[in-house]
N, C-alpha and C. Protein backbone atom coordinates (compact mmCIF):
# COMPACT_ATOMS: atom_id res chain seq x y z
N UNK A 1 41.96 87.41 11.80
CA UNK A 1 41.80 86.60 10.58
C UNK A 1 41.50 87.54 9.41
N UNK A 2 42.24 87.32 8.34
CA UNK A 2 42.00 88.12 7.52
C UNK A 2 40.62 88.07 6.56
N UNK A 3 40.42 88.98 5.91
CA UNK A 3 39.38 88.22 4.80
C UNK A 3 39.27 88.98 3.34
N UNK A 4 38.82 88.67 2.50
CA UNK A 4 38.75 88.97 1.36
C UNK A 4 37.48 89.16 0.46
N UNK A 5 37.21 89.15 -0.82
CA UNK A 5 35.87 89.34 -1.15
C UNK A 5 34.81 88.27 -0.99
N UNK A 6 33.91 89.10 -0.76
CA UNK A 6 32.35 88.61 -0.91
C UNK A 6 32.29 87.57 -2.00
N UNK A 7 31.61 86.61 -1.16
CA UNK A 7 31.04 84.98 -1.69
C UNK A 7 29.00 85.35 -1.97
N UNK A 8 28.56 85.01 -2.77
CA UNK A 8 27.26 84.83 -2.84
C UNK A 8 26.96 83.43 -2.72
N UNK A 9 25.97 82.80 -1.44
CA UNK A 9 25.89 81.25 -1.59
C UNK A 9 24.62 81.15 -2.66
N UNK A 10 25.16 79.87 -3.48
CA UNK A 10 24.19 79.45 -4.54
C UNK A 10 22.45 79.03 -3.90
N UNK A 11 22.93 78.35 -2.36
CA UNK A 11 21.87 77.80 -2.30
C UNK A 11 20.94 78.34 -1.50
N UNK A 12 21.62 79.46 -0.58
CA UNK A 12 20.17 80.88 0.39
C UNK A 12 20.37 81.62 -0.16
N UNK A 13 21.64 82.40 -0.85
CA UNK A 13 21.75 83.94 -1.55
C UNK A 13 22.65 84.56 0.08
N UNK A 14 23.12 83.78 0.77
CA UNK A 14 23.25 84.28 1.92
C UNK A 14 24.95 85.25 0.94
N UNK A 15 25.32 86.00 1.55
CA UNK A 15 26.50 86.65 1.21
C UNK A 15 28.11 86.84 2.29
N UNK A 16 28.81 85.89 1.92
CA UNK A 16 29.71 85.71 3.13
C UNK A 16 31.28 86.88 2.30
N UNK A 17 31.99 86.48 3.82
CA UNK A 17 33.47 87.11 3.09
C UNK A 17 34.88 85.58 3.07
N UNK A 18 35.40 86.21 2.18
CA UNK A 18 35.93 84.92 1.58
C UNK A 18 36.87 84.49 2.78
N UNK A 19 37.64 83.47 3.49
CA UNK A 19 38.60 82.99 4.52
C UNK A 19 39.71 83.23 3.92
N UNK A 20 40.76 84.16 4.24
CA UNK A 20 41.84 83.81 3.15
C UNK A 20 42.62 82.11 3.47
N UNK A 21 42.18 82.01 4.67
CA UNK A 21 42.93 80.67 5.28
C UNK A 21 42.45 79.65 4.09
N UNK A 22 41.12 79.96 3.53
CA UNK A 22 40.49 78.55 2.75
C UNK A 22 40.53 78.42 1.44
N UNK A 23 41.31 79.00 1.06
CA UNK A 23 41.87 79.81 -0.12
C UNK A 23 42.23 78.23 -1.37
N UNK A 24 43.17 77.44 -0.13
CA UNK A 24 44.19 76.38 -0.63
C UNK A 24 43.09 74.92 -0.19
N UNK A 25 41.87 75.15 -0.06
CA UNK A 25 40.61 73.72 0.99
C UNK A 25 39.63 73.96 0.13
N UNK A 26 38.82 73.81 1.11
CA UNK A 26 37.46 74.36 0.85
C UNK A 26 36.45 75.28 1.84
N UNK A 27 35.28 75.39 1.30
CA UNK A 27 34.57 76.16 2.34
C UNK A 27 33.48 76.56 2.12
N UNK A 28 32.42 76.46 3.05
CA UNK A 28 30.68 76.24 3.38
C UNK A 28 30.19 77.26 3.62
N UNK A 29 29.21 77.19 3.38
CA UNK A 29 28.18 78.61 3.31
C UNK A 29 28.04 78.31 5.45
N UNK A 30 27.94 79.20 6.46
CA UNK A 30 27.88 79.16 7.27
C UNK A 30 26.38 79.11 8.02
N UNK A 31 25.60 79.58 6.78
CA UNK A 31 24.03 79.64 7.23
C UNK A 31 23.26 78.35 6.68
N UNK A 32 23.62 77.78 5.65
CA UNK A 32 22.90 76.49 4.94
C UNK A 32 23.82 75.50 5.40
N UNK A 33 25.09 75.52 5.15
CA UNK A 33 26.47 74.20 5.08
C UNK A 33 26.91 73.85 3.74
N UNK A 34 26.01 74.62 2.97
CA UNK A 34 26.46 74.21 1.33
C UNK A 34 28.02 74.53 1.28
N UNK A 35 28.82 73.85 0.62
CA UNK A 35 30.30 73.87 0.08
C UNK A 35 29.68 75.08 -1.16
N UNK A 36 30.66 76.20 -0.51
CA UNK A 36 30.59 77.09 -1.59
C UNK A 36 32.08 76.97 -2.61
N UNK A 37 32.86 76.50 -2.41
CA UNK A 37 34.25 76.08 -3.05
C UNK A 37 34.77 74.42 -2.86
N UNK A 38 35.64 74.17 -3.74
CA UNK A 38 36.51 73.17 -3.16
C UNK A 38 37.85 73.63 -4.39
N UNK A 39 38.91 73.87 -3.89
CA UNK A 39 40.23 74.54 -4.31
C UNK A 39 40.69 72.98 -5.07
N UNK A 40 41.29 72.73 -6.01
CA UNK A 40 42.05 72.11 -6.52
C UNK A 40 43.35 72.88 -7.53
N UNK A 41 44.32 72.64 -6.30
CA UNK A 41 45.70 73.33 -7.09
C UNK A 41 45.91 72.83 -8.55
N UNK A 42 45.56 71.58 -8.97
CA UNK A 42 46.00 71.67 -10.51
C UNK A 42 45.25 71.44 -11.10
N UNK A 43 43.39 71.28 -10.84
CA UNK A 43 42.77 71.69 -11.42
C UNK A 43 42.88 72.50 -13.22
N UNK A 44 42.91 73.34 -12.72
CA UNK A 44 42.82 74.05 -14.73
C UNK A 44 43.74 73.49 -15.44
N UNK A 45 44.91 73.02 -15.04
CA UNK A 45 45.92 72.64 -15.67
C UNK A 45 45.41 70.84 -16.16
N UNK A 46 45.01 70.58 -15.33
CA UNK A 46 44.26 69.00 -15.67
C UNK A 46 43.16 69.22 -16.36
N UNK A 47 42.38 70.18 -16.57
CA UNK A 47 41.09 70.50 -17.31
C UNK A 47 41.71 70.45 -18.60
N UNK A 48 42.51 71.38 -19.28
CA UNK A 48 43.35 71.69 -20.10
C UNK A 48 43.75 70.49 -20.80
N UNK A 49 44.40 69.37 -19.81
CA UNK A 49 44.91 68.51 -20.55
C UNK A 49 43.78 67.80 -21.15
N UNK A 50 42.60 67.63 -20.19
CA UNK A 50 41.45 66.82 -20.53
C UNK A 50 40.95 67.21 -21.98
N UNK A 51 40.77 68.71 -21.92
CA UNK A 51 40.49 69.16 -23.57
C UNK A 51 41.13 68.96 -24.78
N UNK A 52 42.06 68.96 -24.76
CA UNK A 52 43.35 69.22 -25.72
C UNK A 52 42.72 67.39 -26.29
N UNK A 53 42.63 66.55 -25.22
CA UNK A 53 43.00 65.28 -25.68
C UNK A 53 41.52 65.25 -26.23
N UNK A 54 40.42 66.08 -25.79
CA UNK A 54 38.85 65.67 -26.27
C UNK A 54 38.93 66.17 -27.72
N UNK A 55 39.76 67.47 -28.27
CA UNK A 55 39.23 67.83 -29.07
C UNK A 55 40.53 66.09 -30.25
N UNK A 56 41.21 65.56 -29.71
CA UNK A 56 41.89 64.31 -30.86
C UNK A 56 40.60 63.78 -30.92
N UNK A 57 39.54 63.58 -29.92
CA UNK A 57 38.36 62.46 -30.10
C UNK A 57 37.52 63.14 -30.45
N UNK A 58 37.39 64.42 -30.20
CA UNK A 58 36.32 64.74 -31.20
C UNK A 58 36.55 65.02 -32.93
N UNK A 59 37.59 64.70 -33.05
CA UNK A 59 37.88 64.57 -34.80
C UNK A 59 37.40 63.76 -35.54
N UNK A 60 38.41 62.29 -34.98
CA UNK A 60 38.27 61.08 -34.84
C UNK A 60 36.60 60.64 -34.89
N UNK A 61 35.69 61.19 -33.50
CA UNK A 61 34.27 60.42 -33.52
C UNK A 61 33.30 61.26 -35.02
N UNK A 62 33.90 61.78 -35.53
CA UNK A 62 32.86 62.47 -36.26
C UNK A 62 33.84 62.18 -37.67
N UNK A 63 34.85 62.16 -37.82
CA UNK A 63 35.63 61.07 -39.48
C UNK A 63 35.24 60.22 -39.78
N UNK A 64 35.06 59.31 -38.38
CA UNK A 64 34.88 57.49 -38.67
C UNK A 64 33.65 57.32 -38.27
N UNK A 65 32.83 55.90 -39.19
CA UNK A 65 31.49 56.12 -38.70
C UNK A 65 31.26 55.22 -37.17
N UNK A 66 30.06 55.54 -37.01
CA UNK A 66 29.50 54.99 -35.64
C UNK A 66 29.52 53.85 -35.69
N UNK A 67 28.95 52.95 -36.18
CA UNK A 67 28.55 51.99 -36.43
C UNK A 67 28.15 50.86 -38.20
N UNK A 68 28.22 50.13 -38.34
CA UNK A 68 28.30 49.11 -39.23
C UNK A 68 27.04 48.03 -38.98
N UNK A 69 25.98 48.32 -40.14
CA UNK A 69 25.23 47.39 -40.30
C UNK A 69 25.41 46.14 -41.26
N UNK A 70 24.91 45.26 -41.03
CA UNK A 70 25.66 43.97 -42.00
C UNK A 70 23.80 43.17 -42.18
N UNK A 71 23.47 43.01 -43.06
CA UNK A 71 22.37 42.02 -43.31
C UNK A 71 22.14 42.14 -44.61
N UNK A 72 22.04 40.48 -44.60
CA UNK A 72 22.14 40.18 -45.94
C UNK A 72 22.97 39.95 -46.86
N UNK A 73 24.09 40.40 -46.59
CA UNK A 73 25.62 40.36 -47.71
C UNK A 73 25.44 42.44 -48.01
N UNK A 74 24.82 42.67 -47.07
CA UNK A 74 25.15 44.04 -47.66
C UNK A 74 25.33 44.92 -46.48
N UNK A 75 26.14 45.69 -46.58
CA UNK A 75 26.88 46.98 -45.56
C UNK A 75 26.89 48.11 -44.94
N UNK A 76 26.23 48.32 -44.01
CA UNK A 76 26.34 49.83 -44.35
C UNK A 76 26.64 51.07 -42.97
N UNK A 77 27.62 51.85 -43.19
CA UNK A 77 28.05 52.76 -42.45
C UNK A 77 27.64 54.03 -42.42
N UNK A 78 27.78 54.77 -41.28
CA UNK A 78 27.83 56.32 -41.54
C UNK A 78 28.31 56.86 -40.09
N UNK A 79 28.87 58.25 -40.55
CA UNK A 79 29.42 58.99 -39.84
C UNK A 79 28.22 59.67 -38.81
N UNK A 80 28.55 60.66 -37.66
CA UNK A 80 26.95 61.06 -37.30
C UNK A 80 26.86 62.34 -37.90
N UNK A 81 27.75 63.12 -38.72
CA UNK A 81 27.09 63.98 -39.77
C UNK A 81 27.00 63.45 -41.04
N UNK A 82 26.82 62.24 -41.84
CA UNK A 82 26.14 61.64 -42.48
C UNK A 82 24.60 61.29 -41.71
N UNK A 83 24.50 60.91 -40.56
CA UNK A 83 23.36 60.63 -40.24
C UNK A 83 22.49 61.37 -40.17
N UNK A 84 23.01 62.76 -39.80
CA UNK A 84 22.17 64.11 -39.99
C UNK A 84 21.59 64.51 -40.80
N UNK A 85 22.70 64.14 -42.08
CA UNK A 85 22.17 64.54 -43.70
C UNK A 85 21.11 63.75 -43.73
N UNK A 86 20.66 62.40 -43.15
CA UNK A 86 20.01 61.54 -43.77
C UNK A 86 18.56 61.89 -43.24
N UNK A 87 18.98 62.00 -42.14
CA UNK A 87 17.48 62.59 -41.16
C UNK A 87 17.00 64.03 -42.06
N UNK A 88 17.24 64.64 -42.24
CA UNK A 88 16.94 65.45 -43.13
C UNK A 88 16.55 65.31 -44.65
N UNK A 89 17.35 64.02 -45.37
CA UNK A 89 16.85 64.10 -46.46
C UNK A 89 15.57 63.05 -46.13
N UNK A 90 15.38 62.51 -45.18
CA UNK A 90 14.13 61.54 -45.05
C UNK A 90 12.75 62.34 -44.44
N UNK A 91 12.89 64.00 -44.25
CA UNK A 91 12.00 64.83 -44.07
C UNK A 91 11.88 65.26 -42.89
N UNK A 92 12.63 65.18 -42.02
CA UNK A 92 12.86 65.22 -40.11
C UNK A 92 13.87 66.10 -40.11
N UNK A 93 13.59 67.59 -40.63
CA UNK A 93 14.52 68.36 -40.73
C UNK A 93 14.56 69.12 -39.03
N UNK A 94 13.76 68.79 -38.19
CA UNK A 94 13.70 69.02 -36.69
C UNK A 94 14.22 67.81 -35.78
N UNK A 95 14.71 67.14 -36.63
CA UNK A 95 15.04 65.65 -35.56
C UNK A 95 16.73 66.21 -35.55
N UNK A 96 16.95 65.91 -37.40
CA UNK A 96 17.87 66.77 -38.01
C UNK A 96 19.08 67.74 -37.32
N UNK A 97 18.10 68.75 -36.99
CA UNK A 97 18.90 69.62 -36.26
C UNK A 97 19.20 69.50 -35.31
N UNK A 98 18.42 68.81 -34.46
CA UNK A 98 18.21 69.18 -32.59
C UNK A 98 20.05 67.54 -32.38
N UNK A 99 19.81 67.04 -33.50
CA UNK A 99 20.90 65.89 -33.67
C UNK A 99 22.42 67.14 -33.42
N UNK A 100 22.43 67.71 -34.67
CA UNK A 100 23.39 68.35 -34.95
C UNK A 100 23.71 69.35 -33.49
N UNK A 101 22.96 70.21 -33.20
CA UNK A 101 23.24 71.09 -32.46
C UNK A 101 23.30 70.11 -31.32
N UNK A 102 22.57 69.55 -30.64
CA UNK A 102 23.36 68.71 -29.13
C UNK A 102 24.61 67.80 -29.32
N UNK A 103 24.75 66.96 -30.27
CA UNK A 103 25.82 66.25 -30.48
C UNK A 103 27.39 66.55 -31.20
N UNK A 104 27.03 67.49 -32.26
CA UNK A 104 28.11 68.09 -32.50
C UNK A 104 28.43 69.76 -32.32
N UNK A 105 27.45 70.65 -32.52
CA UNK A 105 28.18 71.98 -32.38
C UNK A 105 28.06 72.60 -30.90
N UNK A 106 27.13 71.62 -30.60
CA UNK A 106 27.12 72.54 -28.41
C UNK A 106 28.25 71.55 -28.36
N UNK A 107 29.13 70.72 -28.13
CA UNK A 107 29.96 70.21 -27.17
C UNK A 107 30.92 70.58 -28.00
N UNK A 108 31.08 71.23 -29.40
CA UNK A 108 32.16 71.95 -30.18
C UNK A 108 32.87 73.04 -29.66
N UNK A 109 31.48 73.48 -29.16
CA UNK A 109 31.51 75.30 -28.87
C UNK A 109 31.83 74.93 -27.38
N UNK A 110 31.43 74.25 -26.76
CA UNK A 110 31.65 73.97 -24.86
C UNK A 110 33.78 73.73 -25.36
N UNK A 111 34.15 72.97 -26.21
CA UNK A 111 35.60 72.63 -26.06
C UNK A 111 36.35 73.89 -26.21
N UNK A 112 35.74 74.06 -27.53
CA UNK A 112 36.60 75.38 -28.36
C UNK A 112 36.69 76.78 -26.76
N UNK A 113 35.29 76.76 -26.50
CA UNK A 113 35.18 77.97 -25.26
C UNK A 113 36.17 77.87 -23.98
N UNK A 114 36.06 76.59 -23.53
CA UNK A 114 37.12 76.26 -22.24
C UNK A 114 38.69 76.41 -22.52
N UNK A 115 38.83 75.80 -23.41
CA UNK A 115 40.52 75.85 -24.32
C UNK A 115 40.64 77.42 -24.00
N UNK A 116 39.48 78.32 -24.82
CA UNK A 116 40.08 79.71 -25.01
C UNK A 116 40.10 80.28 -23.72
N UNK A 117 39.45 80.21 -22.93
CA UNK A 117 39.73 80.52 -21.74
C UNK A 117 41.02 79.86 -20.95
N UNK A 118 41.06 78.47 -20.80
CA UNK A 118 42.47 78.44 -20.04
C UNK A 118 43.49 78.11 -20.36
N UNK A 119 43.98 78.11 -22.06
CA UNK A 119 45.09 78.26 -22.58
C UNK A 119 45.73 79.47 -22.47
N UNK A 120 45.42 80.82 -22.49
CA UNK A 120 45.86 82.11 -22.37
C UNK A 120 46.30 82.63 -21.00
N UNK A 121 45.60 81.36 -20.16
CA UNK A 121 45.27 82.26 -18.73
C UNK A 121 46.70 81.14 -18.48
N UNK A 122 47.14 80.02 -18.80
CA UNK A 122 47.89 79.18 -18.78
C UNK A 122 49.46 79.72 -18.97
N UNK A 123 49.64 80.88 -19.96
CA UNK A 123 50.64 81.67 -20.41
C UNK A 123 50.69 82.82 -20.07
N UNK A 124 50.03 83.06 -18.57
CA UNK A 124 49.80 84.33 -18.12
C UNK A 124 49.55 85.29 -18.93
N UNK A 125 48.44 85.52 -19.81
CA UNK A 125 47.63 86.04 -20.33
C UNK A 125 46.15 86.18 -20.34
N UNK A 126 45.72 87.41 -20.22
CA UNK A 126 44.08 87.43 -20.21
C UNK A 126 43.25 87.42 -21.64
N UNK A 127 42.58 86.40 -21.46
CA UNK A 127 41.93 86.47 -22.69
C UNK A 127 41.03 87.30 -22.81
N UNK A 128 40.75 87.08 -24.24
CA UNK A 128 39.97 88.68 -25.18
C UNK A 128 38.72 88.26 -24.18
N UNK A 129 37.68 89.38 -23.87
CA UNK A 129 35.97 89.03 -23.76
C UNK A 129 35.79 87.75 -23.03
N UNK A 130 36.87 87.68 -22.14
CA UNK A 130 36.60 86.67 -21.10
C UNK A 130 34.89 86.26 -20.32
N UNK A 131 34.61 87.34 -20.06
CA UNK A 131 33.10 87.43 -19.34
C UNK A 131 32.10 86.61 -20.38
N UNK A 132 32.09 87.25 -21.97
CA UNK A 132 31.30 86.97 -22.12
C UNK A 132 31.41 85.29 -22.70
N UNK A 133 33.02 84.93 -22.89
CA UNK A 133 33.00 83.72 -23.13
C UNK A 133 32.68 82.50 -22.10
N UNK A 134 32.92 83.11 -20.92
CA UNK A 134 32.63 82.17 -19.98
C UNK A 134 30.94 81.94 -19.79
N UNK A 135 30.08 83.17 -19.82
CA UNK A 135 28.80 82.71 -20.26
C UNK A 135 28.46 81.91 -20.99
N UNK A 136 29.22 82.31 -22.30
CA UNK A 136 29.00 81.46 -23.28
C UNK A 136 29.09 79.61 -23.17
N UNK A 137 29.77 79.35 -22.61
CA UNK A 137 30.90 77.91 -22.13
C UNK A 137 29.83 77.56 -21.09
N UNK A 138 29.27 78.41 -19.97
CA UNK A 138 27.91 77.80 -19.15
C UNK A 138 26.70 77.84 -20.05
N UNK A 139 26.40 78.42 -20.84
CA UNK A 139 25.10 77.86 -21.64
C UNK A 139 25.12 77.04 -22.85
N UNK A 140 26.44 76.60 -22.93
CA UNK A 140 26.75 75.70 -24.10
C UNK A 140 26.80 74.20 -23.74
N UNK A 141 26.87 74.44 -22.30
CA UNK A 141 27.42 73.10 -21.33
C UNK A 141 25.93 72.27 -21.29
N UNK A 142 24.69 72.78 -21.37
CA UNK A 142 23.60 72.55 -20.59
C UNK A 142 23.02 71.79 -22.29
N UNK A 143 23.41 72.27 -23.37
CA UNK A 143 23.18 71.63 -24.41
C UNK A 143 23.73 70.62 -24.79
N UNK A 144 24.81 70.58 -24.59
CA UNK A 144 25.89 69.13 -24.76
C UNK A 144 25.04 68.06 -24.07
N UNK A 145 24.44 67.24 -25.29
CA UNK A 145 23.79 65.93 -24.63
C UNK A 145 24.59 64.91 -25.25
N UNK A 146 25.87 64.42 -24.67
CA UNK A 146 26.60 63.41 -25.55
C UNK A 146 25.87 62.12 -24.91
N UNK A 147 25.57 62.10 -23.87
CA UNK A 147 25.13 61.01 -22.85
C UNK A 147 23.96 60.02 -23.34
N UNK A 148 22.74 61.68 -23.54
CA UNK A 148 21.74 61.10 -24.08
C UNK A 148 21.91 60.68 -25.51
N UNK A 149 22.55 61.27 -26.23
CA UNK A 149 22.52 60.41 -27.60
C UNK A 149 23.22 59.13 -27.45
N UNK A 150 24.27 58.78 -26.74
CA UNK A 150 24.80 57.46 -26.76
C UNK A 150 23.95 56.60 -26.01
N UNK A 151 23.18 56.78 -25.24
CA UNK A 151 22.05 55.87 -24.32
C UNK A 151 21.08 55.64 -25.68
N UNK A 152 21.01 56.99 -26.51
CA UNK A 152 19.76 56.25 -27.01
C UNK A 152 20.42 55.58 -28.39
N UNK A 153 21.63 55.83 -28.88
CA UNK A 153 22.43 54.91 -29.53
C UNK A 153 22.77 53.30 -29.00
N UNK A 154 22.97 53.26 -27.53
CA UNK A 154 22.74 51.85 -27.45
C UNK A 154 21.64 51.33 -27.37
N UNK A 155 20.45 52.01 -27.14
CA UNK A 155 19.42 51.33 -27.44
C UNK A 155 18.65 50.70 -28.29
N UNK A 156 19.29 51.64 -29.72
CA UNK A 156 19.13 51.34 -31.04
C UNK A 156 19.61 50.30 -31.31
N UNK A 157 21.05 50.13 -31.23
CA UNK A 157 21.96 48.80 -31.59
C UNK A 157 21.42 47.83 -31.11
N UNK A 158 20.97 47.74 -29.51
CA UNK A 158 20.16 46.64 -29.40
C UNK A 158 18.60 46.15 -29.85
N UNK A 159 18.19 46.72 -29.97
CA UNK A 159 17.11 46.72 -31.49
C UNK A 159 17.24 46.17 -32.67
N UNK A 160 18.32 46.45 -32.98
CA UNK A 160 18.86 46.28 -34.22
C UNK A 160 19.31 44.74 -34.15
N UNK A 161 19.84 44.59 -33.38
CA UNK A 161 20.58 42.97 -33.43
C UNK A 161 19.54 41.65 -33.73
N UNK A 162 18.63 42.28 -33.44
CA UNK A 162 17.60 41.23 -33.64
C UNK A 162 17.09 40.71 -35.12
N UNK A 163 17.31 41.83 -36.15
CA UNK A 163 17.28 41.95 -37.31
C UNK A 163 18.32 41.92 -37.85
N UNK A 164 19.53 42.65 -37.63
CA UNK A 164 20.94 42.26 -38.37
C UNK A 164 22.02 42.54 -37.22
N UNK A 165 23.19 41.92 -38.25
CA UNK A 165 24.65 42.37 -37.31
C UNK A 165 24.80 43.56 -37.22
N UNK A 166 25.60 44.19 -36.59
CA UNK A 166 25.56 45.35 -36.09
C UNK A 166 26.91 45.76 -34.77
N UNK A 167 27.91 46.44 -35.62
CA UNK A 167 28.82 46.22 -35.15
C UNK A 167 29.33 47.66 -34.90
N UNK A 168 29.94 48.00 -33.58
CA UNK A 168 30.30 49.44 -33.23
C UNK A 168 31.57 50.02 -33.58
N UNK A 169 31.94 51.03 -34.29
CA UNK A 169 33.11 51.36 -35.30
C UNK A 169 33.67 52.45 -34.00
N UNK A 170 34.91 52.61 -34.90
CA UNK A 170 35.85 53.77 -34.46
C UNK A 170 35.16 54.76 -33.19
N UNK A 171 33.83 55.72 -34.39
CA UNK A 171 33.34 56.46 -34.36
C UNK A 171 32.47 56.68 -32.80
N UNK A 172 32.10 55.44 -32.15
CA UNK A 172 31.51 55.07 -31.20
C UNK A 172 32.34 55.13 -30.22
N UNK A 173 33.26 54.56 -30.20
CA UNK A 173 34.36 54.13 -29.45
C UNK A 173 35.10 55.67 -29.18
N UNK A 174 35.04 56.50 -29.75
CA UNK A 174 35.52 57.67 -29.79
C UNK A 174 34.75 58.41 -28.67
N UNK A 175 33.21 58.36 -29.52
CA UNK A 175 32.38 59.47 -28.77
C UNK A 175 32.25 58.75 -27.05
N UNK A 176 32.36 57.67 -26.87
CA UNK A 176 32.07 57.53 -25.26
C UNK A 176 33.61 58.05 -24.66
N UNK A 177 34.87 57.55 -25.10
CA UNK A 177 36.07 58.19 -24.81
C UNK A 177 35.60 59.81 -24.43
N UNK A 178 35.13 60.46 -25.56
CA UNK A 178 35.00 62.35 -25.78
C UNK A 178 34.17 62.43 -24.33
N UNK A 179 33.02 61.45 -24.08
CA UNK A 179 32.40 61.85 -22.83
C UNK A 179 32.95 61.81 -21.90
N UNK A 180 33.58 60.71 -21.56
CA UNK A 180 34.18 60.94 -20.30
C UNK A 180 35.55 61.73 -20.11
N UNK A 181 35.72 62.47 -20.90
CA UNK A 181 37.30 63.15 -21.06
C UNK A 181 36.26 64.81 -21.10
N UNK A 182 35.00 64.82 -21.52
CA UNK A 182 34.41 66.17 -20.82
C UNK A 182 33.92 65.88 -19.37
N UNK A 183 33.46 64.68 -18.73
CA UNK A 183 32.77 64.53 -18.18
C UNK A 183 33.89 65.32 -16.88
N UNK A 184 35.26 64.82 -17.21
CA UNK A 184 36.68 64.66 -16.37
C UNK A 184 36.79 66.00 -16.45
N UNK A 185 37.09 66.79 -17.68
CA UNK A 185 37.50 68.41 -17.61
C UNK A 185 36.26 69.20 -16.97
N UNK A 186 34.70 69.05 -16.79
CA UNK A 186 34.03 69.92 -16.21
C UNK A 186 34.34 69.53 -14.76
N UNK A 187 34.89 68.47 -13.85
CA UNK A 187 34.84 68.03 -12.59
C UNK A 187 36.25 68.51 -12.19
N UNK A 188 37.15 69.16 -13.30
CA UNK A 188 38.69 69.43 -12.82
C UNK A 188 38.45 71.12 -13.11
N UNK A 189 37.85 71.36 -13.38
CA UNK A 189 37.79 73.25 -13.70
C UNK A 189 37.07 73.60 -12.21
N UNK A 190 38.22 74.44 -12.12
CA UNK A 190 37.78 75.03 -10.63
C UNK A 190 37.30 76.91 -10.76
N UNK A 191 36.52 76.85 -10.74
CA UNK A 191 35.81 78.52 -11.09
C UNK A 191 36.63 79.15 -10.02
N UNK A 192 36.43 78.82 -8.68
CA UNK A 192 37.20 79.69 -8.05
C UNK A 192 38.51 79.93 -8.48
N UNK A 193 39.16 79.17 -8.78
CA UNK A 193 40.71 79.44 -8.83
C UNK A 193 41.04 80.04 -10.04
N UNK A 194 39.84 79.74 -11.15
CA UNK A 194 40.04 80.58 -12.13
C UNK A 194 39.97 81.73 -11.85
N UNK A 195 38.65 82.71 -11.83
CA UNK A 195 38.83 83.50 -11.19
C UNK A 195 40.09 84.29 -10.47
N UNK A 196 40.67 83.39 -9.59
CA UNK A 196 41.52 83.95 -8.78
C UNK A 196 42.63 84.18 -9.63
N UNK A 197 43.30 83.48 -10.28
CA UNK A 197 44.03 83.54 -11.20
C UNK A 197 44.03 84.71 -12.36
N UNK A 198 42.62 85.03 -13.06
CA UNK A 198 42.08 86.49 -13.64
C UNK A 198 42.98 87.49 -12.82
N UNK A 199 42.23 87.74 -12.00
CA UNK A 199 42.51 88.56 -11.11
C UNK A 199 43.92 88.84 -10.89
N UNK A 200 44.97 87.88 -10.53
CA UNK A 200 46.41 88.29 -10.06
C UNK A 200 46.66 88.43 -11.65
N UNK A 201 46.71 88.15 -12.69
CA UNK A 201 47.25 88.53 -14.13
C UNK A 201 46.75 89.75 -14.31
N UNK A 202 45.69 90.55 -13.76
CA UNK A 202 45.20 91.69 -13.89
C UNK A 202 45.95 92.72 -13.06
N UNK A 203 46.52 92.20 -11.93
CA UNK A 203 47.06 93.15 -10.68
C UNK A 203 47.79 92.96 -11.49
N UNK A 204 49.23 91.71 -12.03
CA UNK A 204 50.24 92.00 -12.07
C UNK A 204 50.33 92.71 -13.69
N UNK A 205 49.29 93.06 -14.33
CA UNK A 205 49.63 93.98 -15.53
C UNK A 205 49.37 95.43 -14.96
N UNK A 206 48.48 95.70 -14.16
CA UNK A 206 48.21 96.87 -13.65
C UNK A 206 49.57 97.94 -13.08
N UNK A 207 51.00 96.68 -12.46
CA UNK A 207 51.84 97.18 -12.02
C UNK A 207 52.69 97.44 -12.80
N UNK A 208 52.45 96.61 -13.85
CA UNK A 208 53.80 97.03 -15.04
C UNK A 208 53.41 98.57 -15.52
């Protein structure tokens, strides 16, 4: 049986050698049982599509506003970088930010990062500073709270109804779409196969 490089398991540190047989499956740490892989052949290519279509909704959820208040005969909308401005001009320049950076520029920087990584690798090309972008794309991931802001966005709305109408725009309708279209591209990106893929674009420039 052949074998190939060294696996580190996430969950003892145990250190195995890779199956080439399991290459195209999956495969378990032999000392814990943890699944150290699961192979999905079109994986990146479905990640890819998932992005491409997140970044139409992430345009879209941040043009049009969230939501529409109505009481009284009077109106009122906003975008969620209008809402930012507002939290800030109302003196919550820490509510403010922590808004901005989880809701719009970490899940900006998580899209923009994955795209650059497997659009290039897509056209058999290695992208620039791969290493450090892929760091980048795992610590950008852990900030992206689209979830929690829309949980605590519906919680608001229902609050709200009690006092006025309150009606959910474009903008809303967008951002739960954007979640589950990241939720879909982090569950279709297969590290291993990326990886593996690096690697043969590297041999096969090495031979030219």
């Amino acid at each position: 049986m052949r074998s190939g490089a060294l696996i580190v398991c996430d969950q003892c540190d145990s250190m195995l050698r890779e199956n080439q047989q399991d290459l195209r499956g999956s495969a378990s740490c032999s000392c814990c049982g943890h699944v150290l892989y699961r192979s999905h052949p079109l994986g990146l290519y479905r990640c890819l599509v998932f992005l491409i279509t997140a970044v139409v909704f992430f345009i879209i959820a941040n043009i049009y506003p969230i939501v529409t208040i109505s009481s009284d005969g009077l109106k009122n909308s906003s975008t969620l970088l209008e809402a930012v401005y507002r939290l800030y001009q109302d003196g919550i320049p820490s509510i403010a930010l922590l808004v901005f950076l989880t809701t719009f520029l970490m899940p900006a920087l998580q899209i923009s990062c994955l795209i650059y990584l497997l659009l290039p690798l897509k056209l058999g090309r290695l992208p620039l500073r791969f290493g450090l972008i892929y760091r980048l794309a795992h610590l950008v991931k852990t900030w992206a709270m689209l979830e929690v802001f829309l949980l605590g966005l519906m919680v608001t709305i229902t609050k709200l109804n009690a006092f006025a109408s309150v009606k959910p725009d474009v903008g809303l309708i967008s951002f739960i779409l954007l979640m589950v279209l990241l939720t879909a591209a982090s569950a279709n990106f297969d590290k291993h196969r990326f990886w593996k893929e690096l690697e043969a674009i590297k041999k096969l420039r090495c031979q030219r």
